[in-house]
Protein backbone atom coordinates (compact mmCIF):
# COMPACT_ATOMS: atom_id res chain seq x y z
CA UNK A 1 16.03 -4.39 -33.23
CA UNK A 2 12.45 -4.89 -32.39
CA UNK A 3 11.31 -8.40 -31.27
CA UNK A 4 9.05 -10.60 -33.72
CA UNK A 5 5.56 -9.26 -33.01
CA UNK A 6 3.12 -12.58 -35.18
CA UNK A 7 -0.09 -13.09 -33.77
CA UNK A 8 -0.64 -16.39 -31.68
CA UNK A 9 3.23 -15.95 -30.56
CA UNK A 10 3.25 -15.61 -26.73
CA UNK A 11 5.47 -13.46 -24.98
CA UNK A 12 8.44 -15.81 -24.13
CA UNK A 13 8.60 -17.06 -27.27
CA UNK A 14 9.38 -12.94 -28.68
CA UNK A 15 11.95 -12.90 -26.22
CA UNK A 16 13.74 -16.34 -27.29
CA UNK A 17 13.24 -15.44 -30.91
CA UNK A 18 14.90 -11.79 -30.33
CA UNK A 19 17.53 -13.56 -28.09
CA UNK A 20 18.54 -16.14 -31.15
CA UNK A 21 19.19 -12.97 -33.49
CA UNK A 22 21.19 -10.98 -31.12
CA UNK A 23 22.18 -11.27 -27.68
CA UNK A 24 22.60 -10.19 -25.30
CA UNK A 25 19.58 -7.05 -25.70
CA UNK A 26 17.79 -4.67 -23.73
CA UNK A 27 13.84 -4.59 -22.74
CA UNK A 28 13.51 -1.14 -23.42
CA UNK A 29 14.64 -1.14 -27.30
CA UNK A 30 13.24 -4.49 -28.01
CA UNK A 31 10.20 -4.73 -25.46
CA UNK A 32 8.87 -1.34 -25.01
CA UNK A 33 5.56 -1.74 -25.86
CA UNK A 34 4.76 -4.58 -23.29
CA UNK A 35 3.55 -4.29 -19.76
CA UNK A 36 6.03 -4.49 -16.83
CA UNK A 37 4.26 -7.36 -15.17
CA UNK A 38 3.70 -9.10 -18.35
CA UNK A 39 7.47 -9.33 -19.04
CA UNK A 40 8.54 -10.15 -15.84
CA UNK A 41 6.71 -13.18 -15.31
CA UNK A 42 7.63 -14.23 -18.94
CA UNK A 43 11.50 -13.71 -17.84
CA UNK A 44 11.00 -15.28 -14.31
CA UNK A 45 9.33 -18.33 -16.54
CA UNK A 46 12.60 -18.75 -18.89
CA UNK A 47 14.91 -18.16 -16.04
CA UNK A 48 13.38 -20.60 -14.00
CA UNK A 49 14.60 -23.31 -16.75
CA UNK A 50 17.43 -21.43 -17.17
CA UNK A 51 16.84 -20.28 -20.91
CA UNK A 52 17.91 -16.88 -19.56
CA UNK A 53 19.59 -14.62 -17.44
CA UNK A 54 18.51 -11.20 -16.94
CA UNK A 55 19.74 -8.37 -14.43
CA UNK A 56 17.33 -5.41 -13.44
CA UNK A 57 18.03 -2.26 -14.63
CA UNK A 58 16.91 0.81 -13.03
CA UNK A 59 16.55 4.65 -14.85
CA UNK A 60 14.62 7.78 -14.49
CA UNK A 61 13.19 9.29 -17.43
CA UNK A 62 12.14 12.95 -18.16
CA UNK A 63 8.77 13.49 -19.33
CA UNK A 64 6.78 16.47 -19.65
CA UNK A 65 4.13 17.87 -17.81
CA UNK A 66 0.71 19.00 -19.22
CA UNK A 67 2.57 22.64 -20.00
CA UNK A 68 5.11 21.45 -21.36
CA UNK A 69 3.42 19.28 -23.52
CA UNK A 70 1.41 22.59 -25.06
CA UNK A 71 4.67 24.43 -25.82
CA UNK A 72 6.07 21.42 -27.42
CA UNK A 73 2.87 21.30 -29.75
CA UNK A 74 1.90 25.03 -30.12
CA UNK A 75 4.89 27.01 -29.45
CA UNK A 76 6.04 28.91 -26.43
CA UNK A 77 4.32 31.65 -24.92
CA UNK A 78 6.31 34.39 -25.84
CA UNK A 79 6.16 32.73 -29.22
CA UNK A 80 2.56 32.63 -29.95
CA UNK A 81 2.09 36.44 -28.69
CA UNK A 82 4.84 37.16 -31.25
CA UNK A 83 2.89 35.13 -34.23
CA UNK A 84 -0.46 36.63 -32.95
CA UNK A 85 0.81 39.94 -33.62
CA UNK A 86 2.54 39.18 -36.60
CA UNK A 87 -0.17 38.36 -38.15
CA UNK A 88 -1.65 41.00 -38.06
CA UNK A 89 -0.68 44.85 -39.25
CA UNK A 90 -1.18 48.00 -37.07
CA UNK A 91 -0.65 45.55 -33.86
CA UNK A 92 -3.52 44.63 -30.94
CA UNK A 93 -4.27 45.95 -28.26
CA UNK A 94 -3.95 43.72 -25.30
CA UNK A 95 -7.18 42.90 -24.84
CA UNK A 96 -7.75 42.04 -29.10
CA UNK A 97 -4.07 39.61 -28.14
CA UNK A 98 -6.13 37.68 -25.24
CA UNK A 99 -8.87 37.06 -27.90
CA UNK A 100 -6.88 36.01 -30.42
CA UNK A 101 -4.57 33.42 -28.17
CA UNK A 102 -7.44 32.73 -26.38
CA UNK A 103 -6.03 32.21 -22.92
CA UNK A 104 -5.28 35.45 -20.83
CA UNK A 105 -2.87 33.68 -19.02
CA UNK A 106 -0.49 32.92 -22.11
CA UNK A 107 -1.07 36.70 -23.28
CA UNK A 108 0.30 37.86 -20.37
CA UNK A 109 3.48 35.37 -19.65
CA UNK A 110 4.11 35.84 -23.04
CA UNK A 111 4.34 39.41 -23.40
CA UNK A 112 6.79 40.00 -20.67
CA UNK A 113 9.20 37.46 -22.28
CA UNK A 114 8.88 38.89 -25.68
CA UNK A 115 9.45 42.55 -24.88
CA UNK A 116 12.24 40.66 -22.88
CA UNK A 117 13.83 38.78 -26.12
CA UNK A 118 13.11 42.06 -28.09
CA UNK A 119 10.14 40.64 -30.40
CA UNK A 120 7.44 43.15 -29.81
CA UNK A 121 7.34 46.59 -29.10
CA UNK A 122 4.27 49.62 -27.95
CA UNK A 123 3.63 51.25 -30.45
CA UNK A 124 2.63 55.53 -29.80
CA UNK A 125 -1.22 54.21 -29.68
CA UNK A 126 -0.46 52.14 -27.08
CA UNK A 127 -0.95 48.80 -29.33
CA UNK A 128 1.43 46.15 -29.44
CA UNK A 129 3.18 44.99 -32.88
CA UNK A 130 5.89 42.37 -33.33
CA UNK A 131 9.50 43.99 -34.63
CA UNK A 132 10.94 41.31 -35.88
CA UNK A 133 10.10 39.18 -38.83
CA UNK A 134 10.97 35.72 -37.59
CA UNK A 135 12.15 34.08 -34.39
CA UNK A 136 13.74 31.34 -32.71
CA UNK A 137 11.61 29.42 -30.60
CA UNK A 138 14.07 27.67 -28.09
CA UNK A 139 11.46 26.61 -25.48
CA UNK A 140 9.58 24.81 -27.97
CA UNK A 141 12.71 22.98 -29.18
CA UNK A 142 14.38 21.92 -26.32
CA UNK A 143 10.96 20.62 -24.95
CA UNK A 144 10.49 18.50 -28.52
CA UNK A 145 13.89 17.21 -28.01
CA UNK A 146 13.45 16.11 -24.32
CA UNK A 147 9.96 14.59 -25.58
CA UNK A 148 12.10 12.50 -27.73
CA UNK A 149 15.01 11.44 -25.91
CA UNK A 150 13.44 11.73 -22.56
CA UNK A 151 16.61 13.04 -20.85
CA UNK A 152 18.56 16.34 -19.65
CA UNK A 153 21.83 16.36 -19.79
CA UNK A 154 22.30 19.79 -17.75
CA UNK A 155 21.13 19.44 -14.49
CA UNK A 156 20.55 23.09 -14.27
CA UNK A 157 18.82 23.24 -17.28
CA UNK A 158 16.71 20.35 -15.53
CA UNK A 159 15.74 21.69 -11.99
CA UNK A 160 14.64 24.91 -13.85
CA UNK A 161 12.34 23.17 -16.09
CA UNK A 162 11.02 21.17 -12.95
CA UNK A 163 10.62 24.62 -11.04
CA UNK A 164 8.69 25.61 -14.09
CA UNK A 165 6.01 22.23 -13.70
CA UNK A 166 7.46 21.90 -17.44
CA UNK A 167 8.98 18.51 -16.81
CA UNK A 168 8.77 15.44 -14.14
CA UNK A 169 11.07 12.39 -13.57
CA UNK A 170 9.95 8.98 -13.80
CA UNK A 171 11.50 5.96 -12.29
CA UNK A 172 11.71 3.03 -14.88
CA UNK A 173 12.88 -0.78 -14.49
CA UNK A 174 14.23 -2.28 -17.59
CA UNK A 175 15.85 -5.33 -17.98
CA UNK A 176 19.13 -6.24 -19.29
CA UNK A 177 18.57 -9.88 -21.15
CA UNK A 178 20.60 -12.48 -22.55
CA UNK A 179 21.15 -16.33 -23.30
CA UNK A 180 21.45 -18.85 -20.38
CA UNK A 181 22.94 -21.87 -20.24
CA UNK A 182 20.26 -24.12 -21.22
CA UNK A 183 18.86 -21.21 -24.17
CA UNK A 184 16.74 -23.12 -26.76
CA UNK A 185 14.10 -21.49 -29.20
CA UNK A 186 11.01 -23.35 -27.76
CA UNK A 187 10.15 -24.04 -24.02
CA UNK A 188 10.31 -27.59 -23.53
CA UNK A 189 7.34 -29.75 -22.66
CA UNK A 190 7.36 -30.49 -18.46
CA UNK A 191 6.10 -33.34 -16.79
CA UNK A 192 4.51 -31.94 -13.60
CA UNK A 193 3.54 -35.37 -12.07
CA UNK A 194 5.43 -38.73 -12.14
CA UNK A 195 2.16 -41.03 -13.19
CA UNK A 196 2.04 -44.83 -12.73
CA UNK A 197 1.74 -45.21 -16.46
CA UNK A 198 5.06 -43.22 -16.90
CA UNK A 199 6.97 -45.59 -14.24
CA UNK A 200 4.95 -48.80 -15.79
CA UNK A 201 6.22 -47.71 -19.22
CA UNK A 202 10.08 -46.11 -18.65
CA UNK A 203 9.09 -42.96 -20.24
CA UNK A 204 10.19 -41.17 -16.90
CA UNK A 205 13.56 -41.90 -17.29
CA UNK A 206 13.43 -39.19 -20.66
CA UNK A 207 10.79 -36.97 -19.17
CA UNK A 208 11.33 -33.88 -18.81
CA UNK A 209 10.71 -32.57 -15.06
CA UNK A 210 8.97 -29.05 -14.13
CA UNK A 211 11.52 -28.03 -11.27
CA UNK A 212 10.01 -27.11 -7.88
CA UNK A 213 10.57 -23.87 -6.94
CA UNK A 214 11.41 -23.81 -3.31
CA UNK A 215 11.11 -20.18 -2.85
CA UNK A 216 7.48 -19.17 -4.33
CA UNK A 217 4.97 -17.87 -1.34
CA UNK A 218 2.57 -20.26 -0.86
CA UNK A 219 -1.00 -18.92 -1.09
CA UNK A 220 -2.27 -15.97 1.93
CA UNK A 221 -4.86 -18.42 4.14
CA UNK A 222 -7.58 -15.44 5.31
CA UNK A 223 -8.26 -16.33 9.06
CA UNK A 224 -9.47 -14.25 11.84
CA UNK A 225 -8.25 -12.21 14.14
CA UNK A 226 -8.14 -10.65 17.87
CA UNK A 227 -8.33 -7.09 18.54
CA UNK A 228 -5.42 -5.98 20.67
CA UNK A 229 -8.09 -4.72 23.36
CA UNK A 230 -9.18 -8.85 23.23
CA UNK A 231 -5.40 -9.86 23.91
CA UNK A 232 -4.91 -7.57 26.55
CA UNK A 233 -8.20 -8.54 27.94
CA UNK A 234 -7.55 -12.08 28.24
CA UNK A 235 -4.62 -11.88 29.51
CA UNK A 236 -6.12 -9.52 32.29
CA UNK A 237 -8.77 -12.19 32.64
CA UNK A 238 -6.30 -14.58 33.18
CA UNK A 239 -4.32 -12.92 35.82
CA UNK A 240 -8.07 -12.48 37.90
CA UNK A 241 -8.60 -16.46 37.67
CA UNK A 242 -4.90 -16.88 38.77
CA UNK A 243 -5.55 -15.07 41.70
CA UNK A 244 -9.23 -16.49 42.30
CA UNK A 245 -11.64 -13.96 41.40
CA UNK A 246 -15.26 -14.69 39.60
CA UNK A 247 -15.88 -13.03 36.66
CA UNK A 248 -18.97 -10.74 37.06
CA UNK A 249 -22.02 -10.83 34.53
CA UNK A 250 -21.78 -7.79 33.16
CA UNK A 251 -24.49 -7.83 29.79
CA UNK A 252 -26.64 -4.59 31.16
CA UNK A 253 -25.50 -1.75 28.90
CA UNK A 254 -28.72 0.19 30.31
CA UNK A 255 -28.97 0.74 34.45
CA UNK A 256 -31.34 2.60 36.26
CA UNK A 257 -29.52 5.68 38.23
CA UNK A 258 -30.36 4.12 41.74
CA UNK A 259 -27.83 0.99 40.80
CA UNK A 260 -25.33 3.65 38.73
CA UNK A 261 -25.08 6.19 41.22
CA UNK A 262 -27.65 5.99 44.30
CA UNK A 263 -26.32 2.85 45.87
CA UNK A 264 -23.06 3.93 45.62
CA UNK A 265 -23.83 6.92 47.36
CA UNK A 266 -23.44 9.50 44.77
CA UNK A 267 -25.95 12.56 45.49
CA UNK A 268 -28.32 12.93 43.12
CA UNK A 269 -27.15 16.57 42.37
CA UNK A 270 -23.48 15.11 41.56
CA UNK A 271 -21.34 16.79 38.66
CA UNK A 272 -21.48 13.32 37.27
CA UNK A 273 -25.15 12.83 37.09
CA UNK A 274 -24.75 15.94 34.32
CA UNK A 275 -26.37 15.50 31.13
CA UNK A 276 -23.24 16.98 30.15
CA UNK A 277 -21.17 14.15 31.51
CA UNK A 278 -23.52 11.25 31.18
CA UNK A 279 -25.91 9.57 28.30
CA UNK A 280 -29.66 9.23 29.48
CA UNK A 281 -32.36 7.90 28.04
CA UNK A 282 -35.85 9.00 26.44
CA UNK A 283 -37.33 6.10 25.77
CA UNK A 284 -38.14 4.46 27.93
CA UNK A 285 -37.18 6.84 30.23
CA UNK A 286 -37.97 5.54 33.95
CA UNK A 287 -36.73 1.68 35.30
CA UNK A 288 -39.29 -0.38 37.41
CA UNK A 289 -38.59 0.32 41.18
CA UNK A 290 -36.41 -2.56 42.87
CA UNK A 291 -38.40 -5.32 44.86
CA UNK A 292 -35.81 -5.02 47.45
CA UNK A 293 -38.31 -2.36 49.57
CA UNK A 294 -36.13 -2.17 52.51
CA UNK A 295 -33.37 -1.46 50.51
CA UNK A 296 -35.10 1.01 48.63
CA UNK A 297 -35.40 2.68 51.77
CA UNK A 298 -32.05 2.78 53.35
CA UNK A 299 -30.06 3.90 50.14
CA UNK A 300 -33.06 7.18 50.32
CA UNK A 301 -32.39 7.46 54.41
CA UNK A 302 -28.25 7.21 53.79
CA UNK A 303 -28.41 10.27 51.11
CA UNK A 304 -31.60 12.24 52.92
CA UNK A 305 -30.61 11.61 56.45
CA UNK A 306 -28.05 10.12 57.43
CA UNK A 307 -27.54 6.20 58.84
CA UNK A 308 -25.15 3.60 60.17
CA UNK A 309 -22.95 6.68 61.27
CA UNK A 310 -22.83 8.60 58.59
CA UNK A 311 -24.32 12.15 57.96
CA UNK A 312 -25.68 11.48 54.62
CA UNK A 313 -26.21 14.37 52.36
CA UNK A 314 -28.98 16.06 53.88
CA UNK A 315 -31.20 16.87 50.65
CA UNK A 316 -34.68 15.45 49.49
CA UNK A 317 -34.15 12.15 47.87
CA UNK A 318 -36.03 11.65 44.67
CA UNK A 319 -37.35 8.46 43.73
CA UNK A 320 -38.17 9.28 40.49
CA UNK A 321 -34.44 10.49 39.85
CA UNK A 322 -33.24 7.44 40.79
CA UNK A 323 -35.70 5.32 38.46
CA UNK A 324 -33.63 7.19 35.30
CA UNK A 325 -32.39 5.22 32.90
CA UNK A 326 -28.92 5.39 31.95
CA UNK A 327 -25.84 3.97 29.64
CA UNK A 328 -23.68 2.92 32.23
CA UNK A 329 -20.62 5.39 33.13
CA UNK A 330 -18.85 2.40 35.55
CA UNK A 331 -19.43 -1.28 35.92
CA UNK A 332 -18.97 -0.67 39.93
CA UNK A 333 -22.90 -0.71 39.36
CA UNK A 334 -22.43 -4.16 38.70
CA UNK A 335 -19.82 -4.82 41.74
CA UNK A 336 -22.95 -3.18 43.95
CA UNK A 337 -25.96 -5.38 42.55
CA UNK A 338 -22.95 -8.91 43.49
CA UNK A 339 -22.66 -7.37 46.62
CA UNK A 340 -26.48 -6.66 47.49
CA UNK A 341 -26.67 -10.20 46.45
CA UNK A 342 -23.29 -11.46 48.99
CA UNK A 343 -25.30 -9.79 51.60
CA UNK A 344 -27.92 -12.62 51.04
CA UNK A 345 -26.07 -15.63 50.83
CA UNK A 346 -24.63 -17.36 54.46
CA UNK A 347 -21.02 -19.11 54.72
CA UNK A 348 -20.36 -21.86 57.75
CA UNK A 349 -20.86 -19.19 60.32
CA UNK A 350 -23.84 -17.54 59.33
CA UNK A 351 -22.42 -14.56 57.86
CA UNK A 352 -21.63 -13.81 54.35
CA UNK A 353 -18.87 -15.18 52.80
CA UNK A 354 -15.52 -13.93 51.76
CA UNK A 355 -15.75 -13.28 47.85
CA UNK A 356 -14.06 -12.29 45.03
CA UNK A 357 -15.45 -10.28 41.52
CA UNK A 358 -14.06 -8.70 38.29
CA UNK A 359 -15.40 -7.74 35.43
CA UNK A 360 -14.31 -6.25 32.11
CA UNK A 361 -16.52 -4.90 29.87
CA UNK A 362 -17.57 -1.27 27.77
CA UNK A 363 -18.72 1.42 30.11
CA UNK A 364 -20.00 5.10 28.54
CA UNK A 365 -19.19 8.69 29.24
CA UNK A 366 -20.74 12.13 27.27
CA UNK A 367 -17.12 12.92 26.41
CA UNK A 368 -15.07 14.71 24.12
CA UNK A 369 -13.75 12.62 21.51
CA UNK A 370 -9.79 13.20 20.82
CA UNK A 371 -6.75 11.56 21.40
CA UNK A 372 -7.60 9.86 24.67
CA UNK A 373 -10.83 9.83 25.20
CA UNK A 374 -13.87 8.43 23.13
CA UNK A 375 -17.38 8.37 24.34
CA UNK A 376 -17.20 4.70 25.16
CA UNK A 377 -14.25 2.65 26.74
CA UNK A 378 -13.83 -0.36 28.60
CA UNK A 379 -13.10 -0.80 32.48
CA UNK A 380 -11.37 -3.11 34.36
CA UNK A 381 -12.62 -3.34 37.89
CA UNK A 382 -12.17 -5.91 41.05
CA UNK A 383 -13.51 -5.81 44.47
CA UNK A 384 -12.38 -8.32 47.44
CA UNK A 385 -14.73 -8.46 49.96
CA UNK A 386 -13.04 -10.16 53.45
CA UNK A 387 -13.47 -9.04 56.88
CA UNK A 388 -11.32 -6.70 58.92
CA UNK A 389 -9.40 -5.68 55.89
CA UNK A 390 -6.94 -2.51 55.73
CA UNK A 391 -5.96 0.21 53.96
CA UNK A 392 -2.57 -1.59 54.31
CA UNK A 393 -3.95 -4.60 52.77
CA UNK A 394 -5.22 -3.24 49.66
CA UNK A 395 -1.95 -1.46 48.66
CA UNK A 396 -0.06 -4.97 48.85
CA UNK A 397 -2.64 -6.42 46.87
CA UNK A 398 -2.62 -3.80 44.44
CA UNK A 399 1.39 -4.11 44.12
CA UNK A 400 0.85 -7.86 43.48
CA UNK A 401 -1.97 -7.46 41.34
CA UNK A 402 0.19 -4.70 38.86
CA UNK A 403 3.15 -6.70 39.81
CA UNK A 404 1.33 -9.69 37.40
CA UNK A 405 1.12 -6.96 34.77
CA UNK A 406 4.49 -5.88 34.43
CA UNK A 407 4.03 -3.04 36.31
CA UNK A 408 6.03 -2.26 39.54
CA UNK A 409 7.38 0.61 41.63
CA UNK A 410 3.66 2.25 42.42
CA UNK A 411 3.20 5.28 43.94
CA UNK A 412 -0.40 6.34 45.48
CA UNK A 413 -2.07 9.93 45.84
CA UNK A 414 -5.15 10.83 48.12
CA UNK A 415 -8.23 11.33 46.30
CA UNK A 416 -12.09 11.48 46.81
CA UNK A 417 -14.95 8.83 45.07
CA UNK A 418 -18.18 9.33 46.53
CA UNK A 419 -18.49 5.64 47.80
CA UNK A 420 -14.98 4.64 48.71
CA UNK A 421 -13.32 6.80 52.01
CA UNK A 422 -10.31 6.26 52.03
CA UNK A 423 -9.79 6.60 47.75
CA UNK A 424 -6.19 6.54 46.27
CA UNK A 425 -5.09 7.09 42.94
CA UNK A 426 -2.53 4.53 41.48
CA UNK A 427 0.96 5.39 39.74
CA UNK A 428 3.41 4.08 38.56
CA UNK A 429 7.26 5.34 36.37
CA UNK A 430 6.49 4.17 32.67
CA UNK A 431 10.20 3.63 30.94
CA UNK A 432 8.91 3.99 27.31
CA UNK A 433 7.22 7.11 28.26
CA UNK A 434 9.89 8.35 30.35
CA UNK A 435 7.32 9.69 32.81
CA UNK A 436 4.92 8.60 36.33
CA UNK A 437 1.53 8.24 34.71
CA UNK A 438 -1.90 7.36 36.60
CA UNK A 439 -2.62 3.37 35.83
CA UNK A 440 -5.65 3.03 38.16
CA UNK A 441 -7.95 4.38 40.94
CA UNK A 442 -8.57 2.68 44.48
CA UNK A 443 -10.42 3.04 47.86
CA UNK A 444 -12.41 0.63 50.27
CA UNK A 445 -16.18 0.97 49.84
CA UNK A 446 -17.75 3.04 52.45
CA UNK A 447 -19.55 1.73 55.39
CA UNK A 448 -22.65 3.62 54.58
CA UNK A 449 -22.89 1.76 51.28
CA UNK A 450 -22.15 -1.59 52.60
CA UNK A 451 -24.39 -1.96 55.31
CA UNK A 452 -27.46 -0.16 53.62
CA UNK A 453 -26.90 -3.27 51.79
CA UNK A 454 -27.29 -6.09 54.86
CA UNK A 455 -23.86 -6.80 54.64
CA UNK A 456 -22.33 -6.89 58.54
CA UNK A 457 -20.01 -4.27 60.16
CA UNK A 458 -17.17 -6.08 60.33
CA UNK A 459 -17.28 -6.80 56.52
CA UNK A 460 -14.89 -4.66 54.27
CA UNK A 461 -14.97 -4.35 50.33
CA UNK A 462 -11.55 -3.36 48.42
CA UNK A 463 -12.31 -1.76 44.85
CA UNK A 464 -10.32 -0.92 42.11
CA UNK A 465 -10.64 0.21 38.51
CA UNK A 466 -8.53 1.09 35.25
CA UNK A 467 -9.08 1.49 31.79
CA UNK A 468 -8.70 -1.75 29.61
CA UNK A 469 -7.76 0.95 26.29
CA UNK A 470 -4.86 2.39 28.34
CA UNK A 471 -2.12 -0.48 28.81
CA UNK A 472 -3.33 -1.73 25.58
CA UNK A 473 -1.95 1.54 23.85
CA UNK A 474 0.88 1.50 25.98
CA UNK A 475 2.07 -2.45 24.87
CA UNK A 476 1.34 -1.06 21.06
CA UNK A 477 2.70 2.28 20.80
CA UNK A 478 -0.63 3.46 20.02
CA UNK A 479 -0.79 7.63 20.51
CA UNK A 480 -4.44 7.98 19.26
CA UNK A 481 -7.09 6.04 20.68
CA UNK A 482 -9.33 6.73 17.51
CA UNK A 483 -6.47 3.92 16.03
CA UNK A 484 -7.13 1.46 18.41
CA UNK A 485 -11.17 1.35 18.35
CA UNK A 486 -13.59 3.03 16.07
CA UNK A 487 -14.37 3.29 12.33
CA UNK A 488 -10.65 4.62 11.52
CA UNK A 489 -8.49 1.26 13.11
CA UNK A 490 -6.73 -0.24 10.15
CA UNK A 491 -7.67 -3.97 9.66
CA UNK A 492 -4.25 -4.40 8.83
CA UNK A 493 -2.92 -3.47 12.23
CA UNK A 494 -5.85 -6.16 13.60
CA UNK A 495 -4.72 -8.64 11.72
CA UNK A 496 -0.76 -8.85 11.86
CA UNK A 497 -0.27 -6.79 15.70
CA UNK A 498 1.71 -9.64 18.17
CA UNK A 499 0.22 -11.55 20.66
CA UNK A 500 0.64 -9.72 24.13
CA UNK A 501 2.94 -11.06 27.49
CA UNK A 502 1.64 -8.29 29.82
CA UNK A 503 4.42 -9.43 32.41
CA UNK A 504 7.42 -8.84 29.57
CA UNK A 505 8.83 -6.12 28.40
């Protein structure tokens, strides 16, 4: 029975009307034409004063695809070659059948299916000519009957018809609806506040109350959020202040060579120095020369000829090389402009002090973007400077500074920078991984570097470095670095990730 359909009659008052003539009755026969959402909120409405109950009901439905819908409405292929060609005497030729169906396609399906069912035949002249004078079309009836009643009651009958495109399922929620215990034609009127004038007059005491509902979300309050990289980060941060370090300014996106790669003694004909490797550039293209002449001068005598013991590189130094301009590929330029500064300044006994530096902050390669590497990332980098420190020294350090991460067990591995000697790359067993992966790289700044600087002999610099991107996607699960920073990271993610406890699992 449908439900009373007047004009100016809301929703919930169709339902209570239907629900008064019969109950209990079914959304689908009495409700199809409304919307889903429309219908739900009217139910959740009356149930919430319990004027109803209702239970969920859940179905699939067959309906047909854009084929089938042409064969219910113009006949099955086989069908309307047969009626072409009956319609005609002497028979077509194929091509004259394409014309007059008017989709090659359905010509040619169709044919094969008639000669099949025996409808058409060749004739000698090689036309073709329908046999038969009438014929069942079962395609077309069976599709009109499933347009109808939307259902298949032979499954086989059904997967063929899907393996055809000539039918699709379709979930649909109904709802199963009938009186509740407080059912009355018309929603009474609610109070939503108790008002002074209804305690001043009594007229609470027959009021009737809209009921809280305890369970409704309350509204989604927008706020911001921190990147993952920023959680990790200051934690990170933290850990450096724990342990007494000064944060180093790092704002200088732009260096000249002679502070990225010169003072760190990195020849000038380096792999790194590659435009290949390394962003440059054109405008402007050249930094003003340092005012620190004597400087100047030892970083060219290190690399051209040797000083303070060392060798150098043996190879014309050019100035104007190291006056490039580049996008930073380390922020160790940084830890070398603090230290040229260190050199300056005079502690109790007239030397330079002991100090302390980090700094985290986004450092650029000329890399190839995939899933772990971008052409931008950020490093994490500390130096200690302290006299007569050891090899020995910086390994415990490095096992206490990890250790504050979470990360124990390290293992370290020879290897070469240009401006640490000796260098040691950092390792360490990963349990989610289930593998030893590199977490860092290490040395103690070489001699060469330090004094060219005016720092004393006796002084010693430990450095280290690591990526701030890599125990960020470690803590997240995070397999593509493209996810964690660029145009494709999913606000989402942003927004509801977990704060970080780099020391816990």
């Amino acid at each position: 029975m449908a439900a009373p359909t007047a004009e100016g009659v809301d929703l919930t008052s169709q339902i209570l009307g239907a629900l008064d003539e019969k109950a209990p009755l079914l959304s689908s026969e009495s409700f199809d034409a409304f919307n889903f959402t429309d219908l739900k909120a009217a139910l959740d409405r009356l149930s919430s004063r319990r004027m109803v109950e209702y239970e969920t009901i859940q179905r699939e439905e067959v309906l047909l695809e854009a084929e089938g819908e042409l064969i219910a409405t113009h006949g099955s292929h086989e069908a309307r070659v047969f009626e072409a060609l009956r319609a005609v005497d002497g028979g077509l030729t194929a091509q004259e059948l394409e014309k007059s169906i008017g989709d090659k396609n359905i010509a040619k399906l169709g044919q094969g299916k008639a000669f099949k069912e025996k409808w058409i035949a060749k004739t000698a002249d090689g036309k073709l000519k329908a046999v038969t004078d009438s014929v069942h079309d079962a395609a077309k009836e069976q599709l009109l009957s499933i347009r109808t009643s939307r259902t298949v009651s032979d499954q086989k009958v059904l997967a063929d018809l899907k393996k055809r495109k000539l039918v699709k399922l379709q979930k649909v929620i109904g709802f199963k609806i009938d009186k509740g215990p407080s059912f009355a034609l018309e929603i009474p009127v609610e109070a939503t506040d108790l008002t002074a004038e209804m305690l001043a007059s009594g007229s609470w005491k027959t009021a009737t109350f809209k009921p809280y509902n305890f369970e409704a979300l309350g509204a989604e309050i927008r706020s911001g959020a921190l990147h993952p990289l920023n959680k990790v980060r200051a934690e990170i941060r933290h850990i450096f202040f724990e342990l007494g370090f000064e944060e180093m300014p790092t704002n200088n996106f732009v260096e000249s060579c002679f502070w990225n790669f010169d003072t760190l003694f990195v020849p000038q004909q380096h792999p790194a120095r590659d435009l290949q490797d390394t962003f440059y550039t054109s405008d402007p293209l050249l930094a003003g020369r340092p005012e620190a002449d004597s400087y100047w001068e030892n970083v060219r005598a290190v690399h051209q000829d040797g000083k303070y013991g060392s060798l150098g590189y043996r190879y014309p130094w050019s100035g104007d090389e190291a006056l490039r301009l580049v996008l930073r590929t380390h922020t160790t330029s940084v830890s070398a402009n603090m230290l040229y500064k260190l050199a300056a300044r005079k502690g109790p006994d007239g030397r330079p002090p002991p100090a302390r530096y980090f700094s985290i902050d986004r450092v650029f390669r000329n890399e190839t973007v995939d899933n772990t590497h971008l052409a931008e990332f950020h490093q994490v980098e500390g130096i200690i400077a302290d006299y007569d420190l050891t090899l020995g020294g910086l390994m415990a350090f490095m096992d206490l500074f990890f250790g504050k991460m979470g990360i124990t067990g390290l293992q370290y591995k020879p290897a070469y920078n240009p401006y640490t000697e000796p260098s040691m790359e950092i390792f360490s067993y990963h349990a989610g991984l289930g593998k030893i992966v590199e977490i860092g790289n290490s040395g103690m700044f070489r001699p060469e570097m330090l004094e060219a600087m005016g720092l004393p002999k006796e002084m010693r610099v430990y450095g280290w470095g690591l990526s701030l991107e890599r125990p960020t996607m470690i803590r997240y699960g995070i397999n593509n670095i493209r996810d964690l920073l660029g145009h494709k990271v999913d606000l989402g993610f942003v927004q509801k990730n977990p704060a970080v406890r780099l020391e816990h699992e």
